[in-house]
Protein backbone atom coordinates (compact mmCIF):
# COMPACT_ATOMS: atom_id res chain seq x y z
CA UNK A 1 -4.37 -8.79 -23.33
CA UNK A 2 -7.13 -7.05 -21.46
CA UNK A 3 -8.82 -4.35 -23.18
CA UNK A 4 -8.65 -0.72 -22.65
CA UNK A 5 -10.07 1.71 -24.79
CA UNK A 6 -11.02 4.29 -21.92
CA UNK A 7 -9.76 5.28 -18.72
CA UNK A 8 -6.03 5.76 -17.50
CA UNK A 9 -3.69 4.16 -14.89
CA UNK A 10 -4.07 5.35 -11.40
CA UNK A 11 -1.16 6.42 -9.18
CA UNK A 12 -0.76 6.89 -5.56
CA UNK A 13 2.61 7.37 -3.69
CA UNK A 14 3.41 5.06 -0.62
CA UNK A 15 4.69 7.80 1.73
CA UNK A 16 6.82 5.87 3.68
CA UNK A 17 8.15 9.15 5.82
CA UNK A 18 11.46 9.55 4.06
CA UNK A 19 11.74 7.04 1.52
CA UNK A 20 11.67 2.63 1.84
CA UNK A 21 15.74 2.60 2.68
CA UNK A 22 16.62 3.18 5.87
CA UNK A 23 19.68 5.64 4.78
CA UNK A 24 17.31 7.93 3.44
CA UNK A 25 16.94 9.80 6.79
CA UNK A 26 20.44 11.18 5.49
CA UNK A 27 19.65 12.64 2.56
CA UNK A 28 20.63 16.62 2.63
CA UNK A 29 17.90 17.91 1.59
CA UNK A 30 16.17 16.38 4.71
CA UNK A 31 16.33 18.15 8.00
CA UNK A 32 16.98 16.31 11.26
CA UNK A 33 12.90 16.72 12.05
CA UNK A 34 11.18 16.58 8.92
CA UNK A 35 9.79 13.42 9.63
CA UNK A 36 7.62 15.55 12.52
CA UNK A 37 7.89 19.06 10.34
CA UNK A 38 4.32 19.93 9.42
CA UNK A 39 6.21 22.17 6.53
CA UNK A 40 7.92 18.61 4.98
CA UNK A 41 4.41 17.53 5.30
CA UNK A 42 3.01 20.03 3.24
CA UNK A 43 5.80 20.41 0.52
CA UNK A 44 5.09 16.17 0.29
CA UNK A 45 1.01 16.88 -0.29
CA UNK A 46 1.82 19.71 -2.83
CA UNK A 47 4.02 18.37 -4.73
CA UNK A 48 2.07 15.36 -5.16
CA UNK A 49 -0.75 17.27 -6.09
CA UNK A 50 1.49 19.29 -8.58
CA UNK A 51 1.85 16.13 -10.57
CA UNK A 52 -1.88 15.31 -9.95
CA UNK A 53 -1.23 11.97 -8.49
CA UNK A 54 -4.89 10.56 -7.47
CA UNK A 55 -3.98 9.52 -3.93
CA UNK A 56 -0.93 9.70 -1.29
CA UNK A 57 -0.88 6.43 1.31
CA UNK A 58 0.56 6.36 4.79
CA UNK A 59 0.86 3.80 7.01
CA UNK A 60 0.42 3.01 10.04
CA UNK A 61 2.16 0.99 12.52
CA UNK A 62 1.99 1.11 16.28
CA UNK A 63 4.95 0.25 17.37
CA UNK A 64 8.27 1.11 17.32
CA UNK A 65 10.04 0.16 14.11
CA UNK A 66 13.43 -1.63 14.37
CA UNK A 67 16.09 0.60 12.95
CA UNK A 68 17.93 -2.36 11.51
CA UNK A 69 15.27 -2.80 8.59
CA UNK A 70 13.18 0.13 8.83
CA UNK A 71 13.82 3.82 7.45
CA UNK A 72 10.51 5.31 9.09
CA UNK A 73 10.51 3.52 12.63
CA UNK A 74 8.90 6.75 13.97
CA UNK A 75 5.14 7.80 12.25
CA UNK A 76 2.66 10.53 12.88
CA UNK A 77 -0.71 9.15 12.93
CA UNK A 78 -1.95 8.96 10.04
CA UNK A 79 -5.67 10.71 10.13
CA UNK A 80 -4.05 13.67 12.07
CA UNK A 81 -0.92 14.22 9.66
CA UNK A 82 -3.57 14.38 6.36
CA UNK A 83 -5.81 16.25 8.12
CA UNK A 84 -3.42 18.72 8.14
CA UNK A 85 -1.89 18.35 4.46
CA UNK A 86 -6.01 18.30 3.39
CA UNK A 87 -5.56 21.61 4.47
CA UNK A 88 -2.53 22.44 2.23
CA UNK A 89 -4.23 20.75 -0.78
CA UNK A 90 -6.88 20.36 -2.73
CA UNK A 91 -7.60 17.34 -4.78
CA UNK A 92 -5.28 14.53 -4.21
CA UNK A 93 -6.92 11.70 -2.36
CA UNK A 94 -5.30 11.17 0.98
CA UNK A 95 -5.37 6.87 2.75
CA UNK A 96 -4.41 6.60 5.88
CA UNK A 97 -3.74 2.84 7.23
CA UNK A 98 -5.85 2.00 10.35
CA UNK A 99 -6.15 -1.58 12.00
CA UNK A 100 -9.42 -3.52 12.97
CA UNK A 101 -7.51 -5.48 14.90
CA UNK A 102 -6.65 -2.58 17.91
CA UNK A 103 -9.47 0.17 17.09
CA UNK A 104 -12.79 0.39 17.76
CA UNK A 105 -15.41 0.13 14.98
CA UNK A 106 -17.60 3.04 16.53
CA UNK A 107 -14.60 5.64 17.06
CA UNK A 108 -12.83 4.85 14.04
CA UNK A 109 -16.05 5.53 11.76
CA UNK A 110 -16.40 8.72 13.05
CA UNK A 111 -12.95 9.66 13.10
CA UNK A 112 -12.45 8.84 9.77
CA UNK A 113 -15.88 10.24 8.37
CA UNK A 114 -15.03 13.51 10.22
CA UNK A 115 -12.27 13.60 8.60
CA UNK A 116 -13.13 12.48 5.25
CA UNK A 117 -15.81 15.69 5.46
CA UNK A 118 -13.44 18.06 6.37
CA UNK A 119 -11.07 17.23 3.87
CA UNK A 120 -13.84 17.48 0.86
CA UNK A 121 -14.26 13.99 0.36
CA UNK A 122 -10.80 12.95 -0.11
CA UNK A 123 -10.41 10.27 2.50
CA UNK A 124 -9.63 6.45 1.84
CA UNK A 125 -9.25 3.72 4.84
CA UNK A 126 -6.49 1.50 3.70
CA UNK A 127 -7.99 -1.65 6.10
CA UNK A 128 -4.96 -3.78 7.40
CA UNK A 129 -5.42 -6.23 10.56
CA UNK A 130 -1.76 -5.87 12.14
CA UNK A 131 0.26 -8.92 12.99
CA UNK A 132 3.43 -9.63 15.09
CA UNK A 133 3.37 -9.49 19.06
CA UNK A 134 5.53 -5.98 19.51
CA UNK A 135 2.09 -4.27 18.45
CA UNK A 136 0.55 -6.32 20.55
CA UNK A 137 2.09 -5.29 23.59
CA UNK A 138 0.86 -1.46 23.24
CA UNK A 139 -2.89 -2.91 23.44
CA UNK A 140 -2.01 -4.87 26.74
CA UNK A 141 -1.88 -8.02 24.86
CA UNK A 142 0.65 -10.61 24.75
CA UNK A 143 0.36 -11.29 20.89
CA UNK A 144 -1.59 -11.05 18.01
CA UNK A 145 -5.10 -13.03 17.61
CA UNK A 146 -4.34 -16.04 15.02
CA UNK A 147 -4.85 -15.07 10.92
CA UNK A 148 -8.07 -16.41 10.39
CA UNK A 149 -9.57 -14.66 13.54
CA UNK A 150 -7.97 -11.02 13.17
CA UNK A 151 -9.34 -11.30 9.52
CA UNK A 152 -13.07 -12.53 10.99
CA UNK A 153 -12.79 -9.77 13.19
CA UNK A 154 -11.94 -7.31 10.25
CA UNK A 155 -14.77 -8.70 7.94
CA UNK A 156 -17.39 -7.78 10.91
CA UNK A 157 -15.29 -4.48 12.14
CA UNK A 158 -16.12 -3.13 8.04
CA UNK A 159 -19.62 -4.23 8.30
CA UNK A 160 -20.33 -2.43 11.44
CA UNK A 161 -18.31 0.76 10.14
CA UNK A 162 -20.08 0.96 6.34
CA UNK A 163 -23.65 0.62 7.89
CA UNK A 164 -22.44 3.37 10.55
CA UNK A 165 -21.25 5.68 7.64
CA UNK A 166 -24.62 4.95 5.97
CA UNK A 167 -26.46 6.24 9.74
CA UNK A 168 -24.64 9.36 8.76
CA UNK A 169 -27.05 9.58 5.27
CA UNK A 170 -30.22 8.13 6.70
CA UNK A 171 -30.46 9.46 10.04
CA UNK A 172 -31.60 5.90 11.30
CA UNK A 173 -30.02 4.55 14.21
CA UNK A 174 -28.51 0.93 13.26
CA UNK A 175 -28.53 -2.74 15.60
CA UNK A 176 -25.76 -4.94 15.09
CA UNK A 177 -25.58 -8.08 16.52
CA UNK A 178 -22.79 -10.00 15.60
CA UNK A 179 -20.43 -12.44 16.88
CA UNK A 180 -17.56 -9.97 17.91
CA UNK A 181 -19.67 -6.27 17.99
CA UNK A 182 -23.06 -5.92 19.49
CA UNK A 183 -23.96 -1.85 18.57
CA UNK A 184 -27.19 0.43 18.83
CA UNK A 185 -26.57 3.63 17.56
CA UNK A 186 -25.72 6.13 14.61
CA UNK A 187 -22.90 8.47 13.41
CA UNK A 188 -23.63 12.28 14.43
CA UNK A 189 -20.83 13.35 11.28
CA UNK A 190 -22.25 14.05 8.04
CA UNK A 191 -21.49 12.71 5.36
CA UNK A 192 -18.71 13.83 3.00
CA UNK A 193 -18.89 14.96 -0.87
CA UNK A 194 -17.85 11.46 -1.74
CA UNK A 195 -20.49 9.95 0.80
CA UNK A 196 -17.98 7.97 2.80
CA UNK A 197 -13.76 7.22 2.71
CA UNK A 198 -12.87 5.06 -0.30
CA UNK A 199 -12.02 1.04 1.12
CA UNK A 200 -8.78 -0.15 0.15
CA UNK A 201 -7.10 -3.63 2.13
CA UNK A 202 -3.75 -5.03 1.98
CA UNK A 203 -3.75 -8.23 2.92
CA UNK A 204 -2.30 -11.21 0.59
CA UNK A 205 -3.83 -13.95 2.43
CA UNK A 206 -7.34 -15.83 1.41
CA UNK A 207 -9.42 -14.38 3.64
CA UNK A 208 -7.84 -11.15 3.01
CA UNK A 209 -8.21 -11.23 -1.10
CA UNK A 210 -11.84 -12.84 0.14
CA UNK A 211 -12.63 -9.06 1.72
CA UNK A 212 -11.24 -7.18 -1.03
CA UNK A 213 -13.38 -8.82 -3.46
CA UNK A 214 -16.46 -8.18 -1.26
CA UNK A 215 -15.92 -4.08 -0.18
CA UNK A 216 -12.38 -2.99 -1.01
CA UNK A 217 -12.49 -0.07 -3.91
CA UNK A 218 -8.82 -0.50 -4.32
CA UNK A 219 -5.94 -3.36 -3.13
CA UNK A 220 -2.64 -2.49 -2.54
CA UNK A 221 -1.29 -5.76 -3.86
CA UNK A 222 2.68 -7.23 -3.40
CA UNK A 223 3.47 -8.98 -6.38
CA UNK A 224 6.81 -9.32 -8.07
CA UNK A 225 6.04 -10.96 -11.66
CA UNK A 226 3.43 -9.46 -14.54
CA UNK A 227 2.70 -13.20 -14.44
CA UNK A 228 1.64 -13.53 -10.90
CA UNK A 229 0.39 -9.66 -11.07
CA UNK A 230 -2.15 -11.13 -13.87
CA UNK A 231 -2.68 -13.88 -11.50
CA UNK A 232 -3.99 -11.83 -8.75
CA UNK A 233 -5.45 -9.67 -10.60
CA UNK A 234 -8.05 -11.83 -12.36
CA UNK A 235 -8.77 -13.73 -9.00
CA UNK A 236 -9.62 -10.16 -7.04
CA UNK A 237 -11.85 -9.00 -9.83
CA UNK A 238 -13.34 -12.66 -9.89
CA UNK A 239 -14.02 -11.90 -6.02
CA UNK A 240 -15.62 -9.01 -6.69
CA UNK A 241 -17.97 -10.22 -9.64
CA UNK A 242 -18.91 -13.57 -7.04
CA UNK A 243 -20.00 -10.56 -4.35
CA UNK A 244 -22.51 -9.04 -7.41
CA UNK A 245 -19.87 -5.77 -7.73
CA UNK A 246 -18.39 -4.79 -10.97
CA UNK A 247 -14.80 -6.27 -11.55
CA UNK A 248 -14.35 -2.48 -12.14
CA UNK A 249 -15.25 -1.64 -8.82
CA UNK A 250 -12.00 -3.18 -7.15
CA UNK A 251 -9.01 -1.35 -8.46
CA UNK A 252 -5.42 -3.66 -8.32
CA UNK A 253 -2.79 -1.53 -7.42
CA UNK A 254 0.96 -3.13 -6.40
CA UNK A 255 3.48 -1.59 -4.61
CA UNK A 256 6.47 -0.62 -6.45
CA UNK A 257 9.68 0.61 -5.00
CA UNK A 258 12.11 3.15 -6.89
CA UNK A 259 15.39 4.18 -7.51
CA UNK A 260 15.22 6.45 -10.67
CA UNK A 261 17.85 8.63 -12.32
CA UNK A 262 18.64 10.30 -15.50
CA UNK A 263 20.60 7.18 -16.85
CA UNK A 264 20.30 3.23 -16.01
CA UNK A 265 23.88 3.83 -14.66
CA UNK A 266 22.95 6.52 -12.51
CA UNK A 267 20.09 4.94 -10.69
CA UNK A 268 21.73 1.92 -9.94
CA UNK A 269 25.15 3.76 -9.15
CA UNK A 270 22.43 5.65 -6.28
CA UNK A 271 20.51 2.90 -5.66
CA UNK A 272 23.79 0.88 -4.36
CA UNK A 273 24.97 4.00 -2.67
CA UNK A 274 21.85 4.56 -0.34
CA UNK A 275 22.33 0.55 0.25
CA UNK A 276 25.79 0.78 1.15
CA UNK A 277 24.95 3.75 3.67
CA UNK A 278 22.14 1.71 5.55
CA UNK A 279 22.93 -1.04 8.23
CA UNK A 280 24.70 -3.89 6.99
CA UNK A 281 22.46 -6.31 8.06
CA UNK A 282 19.42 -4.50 6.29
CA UNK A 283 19.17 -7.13 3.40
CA UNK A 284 19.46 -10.14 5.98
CA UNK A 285 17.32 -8.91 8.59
CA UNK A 286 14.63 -7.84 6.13
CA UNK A 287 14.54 -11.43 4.12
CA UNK A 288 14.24 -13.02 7.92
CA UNK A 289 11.23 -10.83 8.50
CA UNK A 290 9.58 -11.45 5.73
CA UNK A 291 9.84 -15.46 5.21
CA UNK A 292 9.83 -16.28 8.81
CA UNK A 293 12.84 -17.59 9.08
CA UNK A 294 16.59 -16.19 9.98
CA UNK A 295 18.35 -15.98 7.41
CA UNK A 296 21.61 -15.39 9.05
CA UNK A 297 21.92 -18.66 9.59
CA UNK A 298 21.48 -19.38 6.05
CA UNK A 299 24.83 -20.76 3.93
CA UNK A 300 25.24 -17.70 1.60
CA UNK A 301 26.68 -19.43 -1.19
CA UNK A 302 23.77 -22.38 -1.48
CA UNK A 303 20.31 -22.08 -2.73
CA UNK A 304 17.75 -22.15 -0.40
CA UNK A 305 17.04 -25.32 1.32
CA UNK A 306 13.24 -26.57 0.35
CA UNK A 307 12.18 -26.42 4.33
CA UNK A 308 12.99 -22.35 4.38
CA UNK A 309 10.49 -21.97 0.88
CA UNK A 310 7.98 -24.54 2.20
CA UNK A 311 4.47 -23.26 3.59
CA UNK A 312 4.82 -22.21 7.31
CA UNK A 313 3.91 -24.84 9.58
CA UNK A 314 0.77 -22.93 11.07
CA UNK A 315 0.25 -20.31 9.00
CA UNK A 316 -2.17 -18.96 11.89
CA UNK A 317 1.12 -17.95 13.76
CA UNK A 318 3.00 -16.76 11.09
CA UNK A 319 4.16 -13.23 11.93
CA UNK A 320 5.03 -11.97 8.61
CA UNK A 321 2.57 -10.57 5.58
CA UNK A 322 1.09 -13.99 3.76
CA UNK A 323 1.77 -12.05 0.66
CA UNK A 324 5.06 -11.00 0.74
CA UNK A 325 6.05 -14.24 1.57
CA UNK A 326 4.35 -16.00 -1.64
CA UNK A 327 5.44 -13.78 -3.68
CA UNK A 328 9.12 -13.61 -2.52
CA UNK A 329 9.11 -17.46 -2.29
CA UNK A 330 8.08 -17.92 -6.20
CA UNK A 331 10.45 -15.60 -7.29
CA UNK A 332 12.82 -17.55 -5.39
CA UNK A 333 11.86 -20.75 -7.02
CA UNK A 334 11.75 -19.21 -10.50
CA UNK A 335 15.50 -18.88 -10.46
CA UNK A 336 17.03 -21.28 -7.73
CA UNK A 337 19.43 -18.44 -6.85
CA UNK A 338 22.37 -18.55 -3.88
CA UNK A 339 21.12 -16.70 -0.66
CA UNK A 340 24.21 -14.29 -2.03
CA UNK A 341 22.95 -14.06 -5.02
CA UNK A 342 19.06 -13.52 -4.17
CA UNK A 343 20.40 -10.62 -1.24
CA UNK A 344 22.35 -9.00 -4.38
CA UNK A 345 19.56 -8.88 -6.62
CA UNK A 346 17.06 -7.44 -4.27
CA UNK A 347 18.45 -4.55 -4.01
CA UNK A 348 17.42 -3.52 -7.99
CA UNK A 349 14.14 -5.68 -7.47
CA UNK A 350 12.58 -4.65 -4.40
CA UNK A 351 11.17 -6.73 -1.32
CA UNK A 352 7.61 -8.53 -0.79
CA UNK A 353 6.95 -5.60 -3.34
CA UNK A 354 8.59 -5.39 -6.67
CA UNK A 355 11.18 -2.74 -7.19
CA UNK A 356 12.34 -1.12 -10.40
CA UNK A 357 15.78 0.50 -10.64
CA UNK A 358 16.23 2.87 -14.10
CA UNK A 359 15.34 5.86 -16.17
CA UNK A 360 11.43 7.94 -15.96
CA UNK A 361 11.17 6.52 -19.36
CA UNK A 362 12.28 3.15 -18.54
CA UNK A 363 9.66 2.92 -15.37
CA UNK A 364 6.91 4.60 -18.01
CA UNK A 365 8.30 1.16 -20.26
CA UNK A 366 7.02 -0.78 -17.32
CA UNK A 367 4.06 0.73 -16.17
CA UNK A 368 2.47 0.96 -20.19
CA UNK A 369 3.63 -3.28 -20.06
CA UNK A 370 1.81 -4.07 -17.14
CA UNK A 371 -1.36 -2.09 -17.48
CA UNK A 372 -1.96 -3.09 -21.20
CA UNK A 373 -1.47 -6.67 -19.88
CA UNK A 374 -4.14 -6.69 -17.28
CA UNK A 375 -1.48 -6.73 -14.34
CA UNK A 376 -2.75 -3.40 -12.59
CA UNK A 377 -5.06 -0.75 -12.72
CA UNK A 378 -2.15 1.88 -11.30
CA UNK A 379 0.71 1.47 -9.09
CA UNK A 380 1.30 2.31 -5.80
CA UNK A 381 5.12 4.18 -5.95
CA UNK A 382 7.27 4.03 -3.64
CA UNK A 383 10.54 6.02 -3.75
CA UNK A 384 13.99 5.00 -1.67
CA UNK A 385 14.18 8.96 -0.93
CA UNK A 386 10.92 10.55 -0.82
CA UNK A 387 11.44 14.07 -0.82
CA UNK A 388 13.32 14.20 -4.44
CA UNK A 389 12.39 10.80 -5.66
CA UNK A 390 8.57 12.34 -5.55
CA UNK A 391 9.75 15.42 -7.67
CA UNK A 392 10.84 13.00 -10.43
CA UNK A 393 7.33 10.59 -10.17
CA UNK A 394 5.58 14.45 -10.53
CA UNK A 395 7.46 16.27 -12.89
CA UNK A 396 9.21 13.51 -15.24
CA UNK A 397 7.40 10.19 -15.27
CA UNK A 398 3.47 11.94 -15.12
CA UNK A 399 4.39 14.02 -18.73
CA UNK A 400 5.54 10.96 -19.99
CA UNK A 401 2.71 8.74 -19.35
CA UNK A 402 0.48 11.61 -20.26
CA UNK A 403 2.21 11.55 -24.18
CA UNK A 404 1.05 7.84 -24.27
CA UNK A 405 -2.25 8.51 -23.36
CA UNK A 406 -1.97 6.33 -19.96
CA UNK A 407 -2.85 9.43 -17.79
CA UNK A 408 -4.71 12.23 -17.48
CA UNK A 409 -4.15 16.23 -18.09
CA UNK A 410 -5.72 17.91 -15.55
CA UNK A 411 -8.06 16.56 -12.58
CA UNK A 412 -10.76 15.47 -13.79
CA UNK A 413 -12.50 15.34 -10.29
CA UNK A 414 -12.10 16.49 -6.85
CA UNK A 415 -12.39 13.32 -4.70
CA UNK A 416 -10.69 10.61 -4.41
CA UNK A 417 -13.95 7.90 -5.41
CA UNK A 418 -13.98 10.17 -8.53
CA UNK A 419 -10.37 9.60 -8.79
CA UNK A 420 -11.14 5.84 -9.33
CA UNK A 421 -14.08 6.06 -11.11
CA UNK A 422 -12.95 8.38 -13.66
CA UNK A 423 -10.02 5.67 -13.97
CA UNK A 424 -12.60 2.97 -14.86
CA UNK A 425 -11.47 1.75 -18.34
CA UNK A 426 -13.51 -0.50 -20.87
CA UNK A 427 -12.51 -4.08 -20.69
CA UNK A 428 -12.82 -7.47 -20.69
CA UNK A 429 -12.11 -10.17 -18.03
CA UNK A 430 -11.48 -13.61 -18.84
């Protein structure tokens, strides 16, 4: 057991648009726009803040989602859509997702340091480095960079835009020379109440748990077990301690996906409902996605054969998310399960992230389990149906954690760094 005798569990929502399934778009209390309705926007930022959740994510992907296995294939970006809710709110923290694989270090430190100012400090960069060749594409390219190089680039791309946000204190003009960015210059933006945007990456991969550990103030981790959540967890903080930060610095929060209702029964019942009103082939195309490998041509009624769970054969090419895949692959192993039987049980269990499928007391069971034994420092929540599945996360589960002393009353602070910080609990790390 790790020990905490300070501090509280930190929660952010995963704003996936409408919700992780891709029947949530048909929800009614959804109009036909509010993906694009700066009102749905708003009510999403409020309500968050209502339940004073420390931080809202959104990502970012540019490209067009594929229908078949995605419920949000059409995105705002992100600084521009929390730029505007920042202006709706007041203390929840607010990450948008930007890539260092297709931005530029220079433009995206200033856009997100203007922004982080505006807002009051609330800004966090969740760093990601993009894969698959559809991306690609937009940027003129015909695919990706391999794994090791996007994440080279990324490790240089956060140097160059942390000494850039620190131009923005000193005044001092800053000369980079490295292998990928040569730069003479400084950031005209000031800097924010928090300084600069809180780092967070989300990246499963060694090189990617190799930059948490050295400047991420939060990972948004994929992990499906308390066993492998521990796992991770002491290896990031490990990271962090070999880079001379605090293992407190680096806060561990996994995604978790939702279906909640008032009874087990009733979550599950609506849980299977929203799958059954999604594509068919959602389960199927998602699994292929995410292990590389199409599982349509899979025998449903046989495990899966030992070449499908091995390691990819370069994984330099690999198009899907390192982590998922691990993680998916030893929960396969774990219980040798038919392809049928795996596609079943995902839908109460989640994807590359875990899911949880049951009561606001039930997921308060869960989240009290895992933090008291050292699996997270918070969660990152994702509902299948934003828009009432938030109302639940603010209103029902936040009380409840509050009773048990995992969260907090009242805002303590008015950024998102203090967010974190005030989250720091006492402990020991093996």
């Amino acid at each position: 057991m790790t020990d905490r005798r300070t501090g509280h569990v930190i929660l952010g929502i995963n704003v996936l648009v409408l919700g992780y399934l891709p029947a949530a778009w048909q929800s009614p209390l959804l109009k036909k726009d509010s993906f694009v309705d700066p009102a749905y926007w708003e009510t999403i930022g409020r309500t968050a803040e209502r339940g004073t959740l420390d931080a809202i994510f959104l990502a970012d992907g540019p490209l067009l989602g594929d229908p078949a296995h995605d419920a949000n294939p059409i995105r705002l970006e992100p600084t521009v859509n929390w730029g505007h809710v920042a202006a709706a709110t007041e203390r929840v923290g607010l990450v948008a997702t930007a890539s260092t694989t297709f931005n530029d270090p220079f433009e995206l430190a200033e856009r997100l340091l203007s922004w982080d100012h505006l807002s009051g400090g609330r800004a966090g960069w969740n760093i990601v480095t993009t894969r698959g060749a559809t991306a690609a594409r937009n940027f003129g390219l015909p695919d990706v960079p391999l794994r090791d190089d996007r994440y080279d680039r990324a490790a240089e791309f956060v140097d160059v835009v942390r000494a850039l946000w620190d131009s923005a204190v000193t005044g001092e003009d800053i000369s980079h020379r490295g292998e990928l960015f040569q730069l003479d210059g400084r950031l005209r933006v000031p800097p924010s109440r928090q300084g600069s945007p809180v780092l967070l990456q989300a990246g499963g991969s060694p090189k990617g748990r190799e930059l948490a550990g050295r400047v991420a103030e939060g990972v948004f981790a994929a992990e499906l077990t308390k066993d492998k959540a521990i796992e991770h967890y002491r290896l990031v903080k490990r990271l962090a301690r070999a880079h001379g930060r605090s293992p407190d610095d680096v806060k561990i929060l996994p995604g978790l996906l939702l279906t909640l209702g008032s009874t087990e029964e009733e979550a599950r019942r609506r849980n299977d409902e929203l799958h059954d009103a999604g594509p068919a082939a959602y389960s199927v195309q998602w699994l292929s996605q995410s292990i590389g490998y199409d599982a349509s041509k899979l025998d449903l009624d046989e495990p899966f054969p030992e070449e499908v769970l091995a390691a990819p054969a370069d994984p330099q090419t690999f198009q899907g998310s390192m982590g998922f895949r691990e993680s998916i692959v030893a929960q396969i192993r774990r219980t040798n399960p038919t392809v049928r039987e795996y596609l079943r049980q995902t839908r109460y269990t989640g994807s590359g992230h875990a899911g949880f499928v049951g009561t606001p007391e039930q997921l308060a069971d869960h989240i009290e389990d895992w933090f008291h034994s050292g699996a997270i420092d918070g969660f990152n929540l994702q509902p299948d149906v934003l828009v009432d599945g938030l109302e639940v996360i603010a209103d029902e589960l936040v009380p409840l954690l509050r009773r048990r002393g995992l969260y907090r009353h009242d805002y303590e602070t008015d950024t998102l760094r203090g967010h974190f910080r005030a989250a720091s609990p006492t402990r020991h790390f093996d």
